[in-house]
C-alpha atoms as a PDB file:
ATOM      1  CA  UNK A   1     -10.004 -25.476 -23.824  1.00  0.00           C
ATOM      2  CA  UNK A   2      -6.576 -26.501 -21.992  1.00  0.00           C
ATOM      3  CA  UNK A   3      -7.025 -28.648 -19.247  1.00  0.00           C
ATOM      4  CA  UNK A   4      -5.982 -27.015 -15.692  1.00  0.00           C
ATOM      5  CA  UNK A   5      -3.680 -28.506 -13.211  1.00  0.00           C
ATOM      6  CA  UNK A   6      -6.920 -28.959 -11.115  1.00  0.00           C
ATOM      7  CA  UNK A   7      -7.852 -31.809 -13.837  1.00  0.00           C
ATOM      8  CA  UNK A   8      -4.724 -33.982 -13.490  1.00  0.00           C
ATOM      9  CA  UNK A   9      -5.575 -37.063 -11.139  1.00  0.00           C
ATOM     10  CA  UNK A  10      -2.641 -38.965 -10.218  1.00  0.00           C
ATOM     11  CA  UNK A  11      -2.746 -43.037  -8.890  1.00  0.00           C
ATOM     12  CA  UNK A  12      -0.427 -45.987  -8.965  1.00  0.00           C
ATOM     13  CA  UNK A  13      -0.846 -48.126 -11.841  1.00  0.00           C
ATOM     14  CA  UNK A  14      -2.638 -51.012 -11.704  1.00  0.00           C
ATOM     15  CA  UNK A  15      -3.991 -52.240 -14.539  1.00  0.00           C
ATOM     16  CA  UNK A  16      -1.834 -53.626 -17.810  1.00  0.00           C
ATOM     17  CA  UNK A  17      -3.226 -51.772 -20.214  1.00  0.00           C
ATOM     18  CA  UNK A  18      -2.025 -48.830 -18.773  1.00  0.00           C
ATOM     19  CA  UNK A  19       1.608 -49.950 -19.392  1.00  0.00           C
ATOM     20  CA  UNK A  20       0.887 -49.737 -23.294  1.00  0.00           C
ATOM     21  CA  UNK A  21       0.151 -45.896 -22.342  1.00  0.00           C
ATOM     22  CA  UNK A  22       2.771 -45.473 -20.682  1.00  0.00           C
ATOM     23  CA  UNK A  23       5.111 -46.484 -23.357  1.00  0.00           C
ATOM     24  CA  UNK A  24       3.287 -44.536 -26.195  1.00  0.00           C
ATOM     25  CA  UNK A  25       3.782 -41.745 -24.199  1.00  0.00           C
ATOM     26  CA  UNK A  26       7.527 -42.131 -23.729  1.00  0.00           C
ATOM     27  CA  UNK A  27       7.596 -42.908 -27.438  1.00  0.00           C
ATOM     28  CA  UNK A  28       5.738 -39.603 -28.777  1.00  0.00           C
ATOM     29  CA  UNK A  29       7.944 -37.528 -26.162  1.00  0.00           C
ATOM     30  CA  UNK A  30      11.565 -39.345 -26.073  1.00  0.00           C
ATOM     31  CA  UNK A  31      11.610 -40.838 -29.338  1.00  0.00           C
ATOM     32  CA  UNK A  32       9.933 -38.342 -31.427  1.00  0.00           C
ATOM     33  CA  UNK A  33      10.227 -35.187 -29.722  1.00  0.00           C
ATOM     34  CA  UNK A  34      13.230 -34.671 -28.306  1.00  0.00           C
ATOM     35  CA  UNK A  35      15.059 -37.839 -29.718  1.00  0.00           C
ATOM     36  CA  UNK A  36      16.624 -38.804 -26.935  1.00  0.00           C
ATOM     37  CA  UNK A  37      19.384 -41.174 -27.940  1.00  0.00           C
ATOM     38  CA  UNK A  38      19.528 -43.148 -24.850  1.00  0.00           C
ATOM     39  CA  UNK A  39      16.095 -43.641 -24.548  1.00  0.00           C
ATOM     40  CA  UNK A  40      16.049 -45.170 -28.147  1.00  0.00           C
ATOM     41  CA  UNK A  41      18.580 -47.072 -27.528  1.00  0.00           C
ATOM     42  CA  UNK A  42      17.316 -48.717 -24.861  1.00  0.00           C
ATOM     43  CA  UNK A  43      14.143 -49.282 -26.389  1.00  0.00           C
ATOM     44  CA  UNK A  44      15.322 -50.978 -29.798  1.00  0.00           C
ATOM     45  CA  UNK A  45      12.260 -51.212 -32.409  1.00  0.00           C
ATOM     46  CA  UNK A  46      10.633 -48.663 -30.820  1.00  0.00           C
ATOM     47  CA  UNK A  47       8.933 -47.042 -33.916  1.00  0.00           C
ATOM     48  CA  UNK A  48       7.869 -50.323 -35.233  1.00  0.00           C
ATOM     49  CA  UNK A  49       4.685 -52.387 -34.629  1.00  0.00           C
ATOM     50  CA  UNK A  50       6.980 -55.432 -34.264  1.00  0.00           C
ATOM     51  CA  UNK A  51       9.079 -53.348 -31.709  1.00  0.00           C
ATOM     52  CA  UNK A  52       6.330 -51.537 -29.262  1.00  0.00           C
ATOM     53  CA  UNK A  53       5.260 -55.303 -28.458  1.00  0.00           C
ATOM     54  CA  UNK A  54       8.264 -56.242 -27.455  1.00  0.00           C
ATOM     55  CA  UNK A  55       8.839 -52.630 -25.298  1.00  0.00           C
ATOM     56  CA  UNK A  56       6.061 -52.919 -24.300  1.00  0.00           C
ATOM     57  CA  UNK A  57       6.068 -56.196 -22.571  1.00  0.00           C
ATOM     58  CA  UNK A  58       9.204 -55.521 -20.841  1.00  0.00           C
ATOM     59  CA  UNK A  59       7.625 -52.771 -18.978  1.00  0.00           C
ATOM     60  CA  UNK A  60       4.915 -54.966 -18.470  1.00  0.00           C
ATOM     61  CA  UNK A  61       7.461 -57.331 -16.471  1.00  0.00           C
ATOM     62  CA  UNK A  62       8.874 -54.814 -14.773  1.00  0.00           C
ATOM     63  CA  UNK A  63       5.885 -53.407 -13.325  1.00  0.00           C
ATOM     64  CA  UNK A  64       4.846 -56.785 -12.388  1.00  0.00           C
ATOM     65  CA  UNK A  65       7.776 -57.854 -10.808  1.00  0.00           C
ATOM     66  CA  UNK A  66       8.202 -55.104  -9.100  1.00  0.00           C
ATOM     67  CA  UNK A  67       9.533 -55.905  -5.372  1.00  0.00           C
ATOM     68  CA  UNK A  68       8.599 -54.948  -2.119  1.00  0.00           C
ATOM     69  CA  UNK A  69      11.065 -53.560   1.218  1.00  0.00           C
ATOM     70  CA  UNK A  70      10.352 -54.892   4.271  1.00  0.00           C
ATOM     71  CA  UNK A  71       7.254 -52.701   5.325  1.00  0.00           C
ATOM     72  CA  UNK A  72       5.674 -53.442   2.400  1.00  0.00           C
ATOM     73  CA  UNK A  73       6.083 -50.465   0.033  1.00  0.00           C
ATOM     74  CA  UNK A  74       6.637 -51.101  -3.445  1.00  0.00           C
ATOM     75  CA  UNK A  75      10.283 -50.422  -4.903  1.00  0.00           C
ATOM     76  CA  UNK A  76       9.170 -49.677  -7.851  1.00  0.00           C
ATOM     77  CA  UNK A  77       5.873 -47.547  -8.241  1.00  0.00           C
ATOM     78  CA  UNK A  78       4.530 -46.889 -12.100  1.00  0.00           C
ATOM     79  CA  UNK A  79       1.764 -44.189 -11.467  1.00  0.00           C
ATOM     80  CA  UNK A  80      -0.125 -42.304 -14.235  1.00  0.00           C
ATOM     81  CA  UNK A  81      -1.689 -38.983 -14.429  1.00  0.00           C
ATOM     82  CA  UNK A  82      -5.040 -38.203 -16.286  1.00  0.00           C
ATOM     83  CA  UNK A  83      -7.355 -35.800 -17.941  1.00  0.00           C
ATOM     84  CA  UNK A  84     -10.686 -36.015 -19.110  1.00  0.00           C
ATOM     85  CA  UNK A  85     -10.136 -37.068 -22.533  1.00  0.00           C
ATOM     86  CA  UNK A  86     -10.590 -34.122 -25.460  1.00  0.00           C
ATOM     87  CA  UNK A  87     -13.005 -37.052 -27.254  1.00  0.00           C
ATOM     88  CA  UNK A  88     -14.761 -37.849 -24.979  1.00  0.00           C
ATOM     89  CA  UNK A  89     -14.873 -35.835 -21.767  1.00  0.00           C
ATOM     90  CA  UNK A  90     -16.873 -38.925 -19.469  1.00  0.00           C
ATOM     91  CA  UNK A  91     -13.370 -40.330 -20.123  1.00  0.00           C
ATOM     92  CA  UNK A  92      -9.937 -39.710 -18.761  1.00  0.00           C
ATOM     93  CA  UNK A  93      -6.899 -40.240 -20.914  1.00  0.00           C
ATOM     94  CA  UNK A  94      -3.159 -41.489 -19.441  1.00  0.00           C
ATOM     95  CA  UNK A  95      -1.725 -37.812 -19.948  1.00  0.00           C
ATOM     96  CA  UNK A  96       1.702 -39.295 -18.028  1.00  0.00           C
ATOM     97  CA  UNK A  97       3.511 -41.237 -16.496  1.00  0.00           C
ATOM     98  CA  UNK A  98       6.089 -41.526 -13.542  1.00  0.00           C
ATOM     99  CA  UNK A  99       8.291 -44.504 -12.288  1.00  0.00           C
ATOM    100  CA  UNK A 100       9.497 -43.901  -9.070  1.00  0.00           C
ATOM    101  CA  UNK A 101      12.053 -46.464  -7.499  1.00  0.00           C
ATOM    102  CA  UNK A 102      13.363 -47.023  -4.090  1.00  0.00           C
ATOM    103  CA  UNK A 103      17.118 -48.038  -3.961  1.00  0.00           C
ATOM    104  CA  UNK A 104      18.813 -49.533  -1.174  1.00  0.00           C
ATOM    105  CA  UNK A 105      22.480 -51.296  -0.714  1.00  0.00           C
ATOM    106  CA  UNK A 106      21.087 -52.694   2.605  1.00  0.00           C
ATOM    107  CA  UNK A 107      19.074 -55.682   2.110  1.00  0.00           C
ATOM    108  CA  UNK A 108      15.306 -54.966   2.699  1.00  0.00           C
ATOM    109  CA  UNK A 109      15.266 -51.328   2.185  1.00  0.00           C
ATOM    110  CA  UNK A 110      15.176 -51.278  -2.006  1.00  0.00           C
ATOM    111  CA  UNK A 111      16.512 -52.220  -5.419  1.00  0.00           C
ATOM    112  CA  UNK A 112      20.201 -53.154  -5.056  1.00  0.00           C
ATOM    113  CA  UNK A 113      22.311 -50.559  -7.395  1.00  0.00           C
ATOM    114  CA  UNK A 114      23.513 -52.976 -10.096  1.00  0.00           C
ATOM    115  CA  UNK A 115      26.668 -54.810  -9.793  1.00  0.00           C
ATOM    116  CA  UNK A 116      26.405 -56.310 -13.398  1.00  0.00           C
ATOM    117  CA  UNK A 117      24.920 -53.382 -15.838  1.00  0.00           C
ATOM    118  CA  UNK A 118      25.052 -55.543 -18.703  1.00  0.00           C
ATOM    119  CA  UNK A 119      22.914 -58.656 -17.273  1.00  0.00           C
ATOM    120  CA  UNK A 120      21.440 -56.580 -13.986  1.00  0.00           C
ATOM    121  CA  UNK A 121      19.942 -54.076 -16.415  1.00  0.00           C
ATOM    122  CA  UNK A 122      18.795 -56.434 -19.036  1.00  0.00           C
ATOM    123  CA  UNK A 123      21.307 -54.934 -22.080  1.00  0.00           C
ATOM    124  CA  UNK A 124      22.044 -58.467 -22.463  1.00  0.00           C
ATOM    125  CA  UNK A 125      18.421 -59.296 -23.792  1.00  0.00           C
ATOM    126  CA  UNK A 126      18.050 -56.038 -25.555  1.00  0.00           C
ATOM    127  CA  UNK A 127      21.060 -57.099 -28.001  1.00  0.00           C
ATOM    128  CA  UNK A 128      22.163 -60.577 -27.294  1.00  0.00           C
ATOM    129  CA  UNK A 129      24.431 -60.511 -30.563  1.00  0.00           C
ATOM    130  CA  UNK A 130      25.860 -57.580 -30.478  1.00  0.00           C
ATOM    131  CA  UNK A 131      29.081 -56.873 -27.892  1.00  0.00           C
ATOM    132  CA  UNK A 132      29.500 -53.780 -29.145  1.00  0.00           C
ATOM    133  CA  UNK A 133      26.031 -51.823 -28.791  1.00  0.00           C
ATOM    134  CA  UNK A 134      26.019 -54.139 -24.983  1.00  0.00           C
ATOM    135  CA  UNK A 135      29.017 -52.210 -24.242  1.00  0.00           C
ATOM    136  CA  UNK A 136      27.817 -48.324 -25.255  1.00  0.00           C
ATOM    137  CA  UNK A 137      24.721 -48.621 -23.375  1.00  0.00           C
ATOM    138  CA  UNK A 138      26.582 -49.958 -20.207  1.00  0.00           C
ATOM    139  CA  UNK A 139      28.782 -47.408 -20.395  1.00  0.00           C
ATOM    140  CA  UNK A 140      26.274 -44.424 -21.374  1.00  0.00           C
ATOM    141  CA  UNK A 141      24.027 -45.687 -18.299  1.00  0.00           C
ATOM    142  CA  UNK A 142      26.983 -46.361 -15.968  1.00  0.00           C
ATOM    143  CA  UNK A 143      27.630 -42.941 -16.247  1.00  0.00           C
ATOM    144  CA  UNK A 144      24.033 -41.374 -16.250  1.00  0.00           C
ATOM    145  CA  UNK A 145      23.129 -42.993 -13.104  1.00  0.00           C
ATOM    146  CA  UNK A 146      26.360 -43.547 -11.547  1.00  0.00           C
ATOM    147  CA  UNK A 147      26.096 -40.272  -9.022  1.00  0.00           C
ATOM    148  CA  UNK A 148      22.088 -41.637  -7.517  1.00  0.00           C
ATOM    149  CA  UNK A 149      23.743 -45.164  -6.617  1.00  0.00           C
ATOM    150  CA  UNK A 150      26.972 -43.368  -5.176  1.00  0.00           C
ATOM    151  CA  UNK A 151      24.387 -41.879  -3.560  1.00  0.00           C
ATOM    152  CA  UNK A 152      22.218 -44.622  -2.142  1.00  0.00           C
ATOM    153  CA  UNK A 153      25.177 -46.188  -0.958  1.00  0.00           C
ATOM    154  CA  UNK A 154      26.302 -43.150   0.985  1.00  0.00           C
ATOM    155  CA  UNK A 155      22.741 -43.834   2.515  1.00  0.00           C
ATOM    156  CA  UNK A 156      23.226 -47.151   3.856  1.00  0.00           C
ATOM    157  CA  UNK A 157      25.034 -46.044   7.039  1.00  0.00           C
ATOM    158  CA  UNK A 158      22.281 -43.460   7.420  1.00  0.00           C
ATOM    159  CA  UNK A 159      19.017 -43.716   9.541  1.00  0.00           C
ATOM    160  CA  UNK A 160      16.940 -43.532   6.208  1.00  0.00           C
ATOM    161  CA  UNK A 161      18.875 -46.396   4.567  1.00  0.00           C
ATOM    162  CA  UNK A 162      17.242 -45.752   0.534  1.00  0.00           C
ATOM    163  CA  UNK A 163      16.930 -43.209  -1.841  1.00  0.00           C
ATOM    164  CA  UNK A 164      13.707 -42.920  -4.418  1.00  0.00           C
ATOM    165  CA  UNK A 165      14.836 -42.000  -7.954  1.00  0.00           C
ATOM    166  CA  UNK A 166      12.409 -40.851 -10.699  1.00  0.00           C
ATOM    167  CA  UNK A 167      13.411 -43.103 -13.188  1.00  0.00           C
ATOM    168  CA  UNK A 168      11.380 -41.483 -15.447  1.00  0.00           C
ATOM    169  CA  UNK A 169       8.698 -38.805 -15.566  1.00  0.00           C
ATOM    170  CA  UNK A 170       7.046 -38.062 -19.115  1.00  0.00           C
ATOM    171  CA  UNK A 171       4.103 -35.960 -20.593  1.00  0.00           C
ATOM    172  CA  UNK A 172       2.623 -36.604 -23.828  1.00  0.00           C
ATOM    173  CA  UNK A 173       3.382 -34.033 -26.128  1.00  0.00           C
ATOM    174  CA  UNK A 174      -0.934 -33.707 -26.669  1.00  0.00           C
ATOM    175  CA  UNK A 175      -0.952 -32.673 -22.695  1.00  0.00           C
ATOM    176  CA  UNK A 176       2.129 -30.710 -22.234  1.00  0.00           C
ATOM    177  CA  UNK A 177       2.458 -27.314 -20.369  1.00  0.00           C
ATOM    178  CA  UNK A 178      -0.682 -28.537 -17.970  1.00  0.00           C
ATOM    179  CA  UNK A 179       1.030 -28.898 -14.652  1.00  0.00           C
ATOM    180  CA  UNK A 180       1.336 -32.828 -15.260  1.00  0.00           C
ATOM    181  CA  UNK A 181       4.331 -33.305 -14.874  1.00  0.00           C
ATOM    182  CA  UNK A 182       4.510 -31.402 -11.213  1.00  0.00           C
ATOM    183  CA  UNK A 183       1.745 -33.135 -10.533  1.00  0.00           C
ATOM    184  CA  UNK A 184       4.116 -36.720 -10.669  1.00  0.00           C
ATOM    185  CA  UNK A 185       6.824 -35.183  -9.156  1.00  0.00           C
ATOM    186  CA  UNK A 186       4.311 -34.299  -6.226  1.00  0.00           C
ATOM    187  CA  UNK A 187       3.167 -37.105  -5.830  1.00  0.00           C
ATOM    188  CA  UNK A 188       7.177 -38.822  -5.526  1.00  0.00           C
ATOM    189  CA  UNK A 189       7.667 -36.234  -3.091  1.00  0.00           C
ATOM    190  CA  UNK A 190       4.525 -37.060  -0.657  1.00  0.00           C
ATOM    191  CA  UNK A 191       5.114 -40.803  -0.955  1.00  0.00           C
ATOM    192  CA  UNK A 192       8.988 -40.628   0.261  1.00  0.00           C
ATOM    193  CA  UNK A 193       7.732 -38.553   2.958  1.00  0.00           C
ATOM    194  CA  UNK A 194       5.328 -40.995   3.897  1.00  0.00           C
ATOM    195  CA  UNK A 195       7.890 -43.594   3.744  1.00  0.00           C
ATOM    196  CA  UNK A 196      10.036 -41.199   6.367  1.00  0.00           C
ATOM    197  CA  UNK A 197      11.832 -38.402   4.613  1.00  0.00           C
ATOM    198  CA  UNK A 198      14.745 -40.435   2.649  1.00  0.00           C
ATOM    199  CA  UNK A 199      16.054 -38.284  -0.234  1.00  0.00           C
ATOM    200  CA  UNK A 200      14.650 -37.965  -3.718  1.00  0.00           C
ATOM    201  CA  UNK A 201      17.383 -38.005  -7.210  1.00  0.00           C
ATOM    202  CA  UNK A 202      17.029 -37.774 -10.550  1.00  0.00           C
ATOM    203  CA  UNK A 203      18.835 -37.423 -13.681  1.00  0.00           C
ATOM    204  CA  UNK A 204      17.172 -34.316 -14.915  1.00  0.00           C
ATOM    205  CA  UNK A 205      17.065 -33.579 -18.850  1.00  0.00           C
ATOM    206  CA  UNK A 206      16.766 -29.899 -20.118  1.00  0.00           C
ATOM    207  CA  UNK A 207      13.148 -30.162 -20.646  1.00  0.00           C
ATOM    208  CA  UNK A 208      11.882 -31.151 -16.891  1.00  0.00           C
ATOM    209  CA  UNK A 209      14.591 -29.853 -14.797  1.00  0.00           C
ATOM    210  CA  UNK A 210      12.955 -25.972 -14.365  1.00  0.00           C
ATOM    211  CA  UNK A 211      10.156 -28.463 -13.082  1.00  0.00           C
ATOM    212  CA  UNK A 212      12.404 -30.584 -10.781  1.00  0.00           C
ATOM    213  CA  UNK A 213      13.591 -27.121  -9.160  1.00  0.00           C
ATOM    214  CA  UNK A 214      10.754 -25.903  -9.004  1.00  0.00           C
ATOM    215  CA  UNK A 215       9.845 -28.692  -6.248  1.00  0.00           C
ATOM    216  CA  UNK A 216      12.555 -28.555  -4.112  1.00  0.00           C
ATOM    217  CA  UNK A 217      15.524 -30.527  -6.405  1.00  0.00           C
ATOM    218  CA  UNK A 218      18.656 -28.876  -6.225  1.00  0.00           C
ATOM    219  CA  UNK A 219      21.626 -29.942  -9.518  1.00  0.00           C
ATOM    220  CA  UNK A 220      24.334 -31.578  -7.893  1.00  0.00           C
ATOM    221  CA  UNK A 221      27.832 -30.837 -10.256  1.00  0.00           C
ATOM    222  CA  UNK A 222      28.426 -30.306 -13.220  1.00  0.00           C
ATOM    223  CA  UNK A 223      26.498 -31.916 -16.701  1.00  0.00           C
ATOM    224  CA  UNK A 224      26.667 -35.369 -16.687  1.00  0.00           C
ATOM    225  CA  UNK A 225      29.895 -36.773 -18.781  1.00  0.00           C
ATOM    226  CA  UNK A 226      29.411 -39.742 -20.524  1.00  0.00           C
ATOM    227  CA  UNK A 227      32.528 -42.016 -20.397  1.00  0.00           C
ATOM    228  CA  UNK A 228      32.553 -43.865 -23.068  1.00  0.00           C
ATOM    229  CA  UNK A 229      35.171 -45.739 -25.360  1.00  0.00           C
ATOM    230  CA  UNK A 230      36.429 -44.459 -28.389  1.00  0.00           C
ATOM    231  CA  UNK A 231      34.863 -45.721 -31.235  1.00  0.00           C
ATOM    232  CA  UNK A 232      31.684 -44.353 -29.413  1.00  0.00           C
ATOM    233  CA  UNK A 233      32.793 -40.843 -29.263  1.00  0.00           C
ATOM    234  CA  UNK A 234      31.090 -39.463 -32.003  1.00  0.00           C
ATOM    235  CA  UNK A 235      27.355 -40.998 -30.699  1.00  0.00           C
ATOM    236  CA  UNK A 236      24.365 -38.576 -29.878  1.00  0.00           C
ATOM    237  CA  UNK A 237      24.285 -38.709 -26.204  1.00  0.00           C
ATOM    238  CA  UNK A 238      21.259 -36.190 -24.122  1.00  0.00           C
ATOM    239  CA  UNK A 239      21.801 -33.248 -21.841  1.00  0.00           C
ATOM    240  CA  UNK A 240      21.332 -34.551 -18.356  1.00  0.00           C
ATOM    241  CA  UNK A 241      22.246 -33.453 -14.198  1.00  0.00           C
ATOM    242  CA  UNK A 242      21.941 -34.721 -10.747  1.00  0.00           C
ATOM    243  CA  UNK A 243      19.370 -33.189  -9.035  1.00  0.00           C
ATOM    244  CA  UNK A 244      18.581 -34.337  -5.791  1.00  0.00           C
ATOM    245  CA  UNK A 245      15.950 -32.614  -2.374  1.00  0.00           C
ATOM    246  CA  UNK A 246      18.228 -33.612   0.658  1.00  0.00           C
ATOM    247  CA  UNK A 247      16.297 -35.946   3.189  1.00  0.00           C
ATOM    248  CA  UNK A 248      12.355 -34.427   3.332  1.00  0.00           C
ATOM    249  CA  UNK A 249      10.759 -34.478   6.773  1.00  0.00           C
ATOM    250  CA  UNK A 250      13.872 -35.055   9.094  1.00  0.00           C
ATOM    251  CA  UNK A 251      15.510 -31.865  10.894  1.00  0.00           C
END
């Protein structure tokens, strides 16, 4: 029997081996589901053992270097949802995942949007000998993300100074079409409240943004354009908009 949305417990990550979950979840959804190209991209070796290590410890690092604004909250929150586990129903199995990050140009409030997207996004690392693949996935993620950090720094002058962005939200395919992912999205939506009502963003794919609207996200122009040089023209790039809620709580 299908678990119901009343099954789905959501809580901030905070335990490693929870990471590897996370990642095998983007993996059986982004990589082999809908094959999304930047995705893959940024996750060279994915599909190998050799390559899930290495993934997998640079989520690792990110979740535990995440940094803190000045009242303490995290800037960037990894939270999972579970299930009872079809095996073994004392257990619960990591059904999602959710990355939701604060970002700030005022210093204090968030993650600074990037100034460097080669080295401030860690391309560099991902293929240190290769100029050429450096330069498509600066470009590709330039212009994915580039309306939430015009966006967070039309906020600075603002009394709610940050944005949160779901950086990523992701069901496993096993757990799909259970309310999960609304229930991650929810939980975004409480916690920026909580934190005073700035404005939620993302960069919604075809397959969650009916779940995006659904929640108060409105799309924000047209389907993202990916600028990119020439010689990259003919590359698979995914369907993607801006979605973003307004400010939550404030009149």
């Amino acid at each position: 029997m299908a678990n119901s949305s009343s099954d789905v417990r959501v809580e901030v990550i905070q335990h490693e081996d929870d990471i590897a979950h996370a990642f095998d979840a983007a993996s059986n959804t982004f990589g082999r589901q809908t094959r999304d190209a930047i995705w893959m991209a940024m996750n060279p070796g994915w599909d190998t053992p050799e390559g899930r290590t290495k993934c997998v410890a640079r989520m690792v690092t990110r979740w535990r270097d995440a940094t803190r604004d000045r009242d303490g909250n995290l800037n960037t929150t990894f939270i999972k949802a579970t299930v009872p586990d079809p095996q073994d129903p004392t257990q619960r199995a990591v059904a999602g995942v959710a990355i939701w990050m604060q970002t700030s140009a005022v210093e204090g409030r968030g993650v600074p949007p990037p100034e460097n997207l080669i080295k401030d996004m860690g391309i560099e690392e991902l293929y240190p000998d290769d100029e050429a693949e450096q330069r498509f996935l600066a470009q590709v993620m330039g212009s994915l993300c580039k309306q939430r950090w015009e966006a967070a720094r039309k906020a600075a002058s603002t009394q709610s100074p940050a944005i949160m962005g779901l950086d990523m939200c992701v069901v496993n395919p096993a757990f799909q079409r259970r309310g999960v992912a609304g229930k991650l999205v929810e939980w975004g939506l409480k916690e920026v409240e909580r934190r005073g009502g700035m404005e939620a963003v993302t960069e919604a794919s075809s397959m969650g943004r009916s779940v995006y609207a659904r929640l108060g996200f409105q799309q924000e122009g047209p389907e993202i354009v990916y600028q990119v040089d020439e010689e990259f023209a003919g590359r698979d790039t995914p369907s993607n908009i801006f979605m973003r809620t307004g400010t939550i709580g404030r009149g």
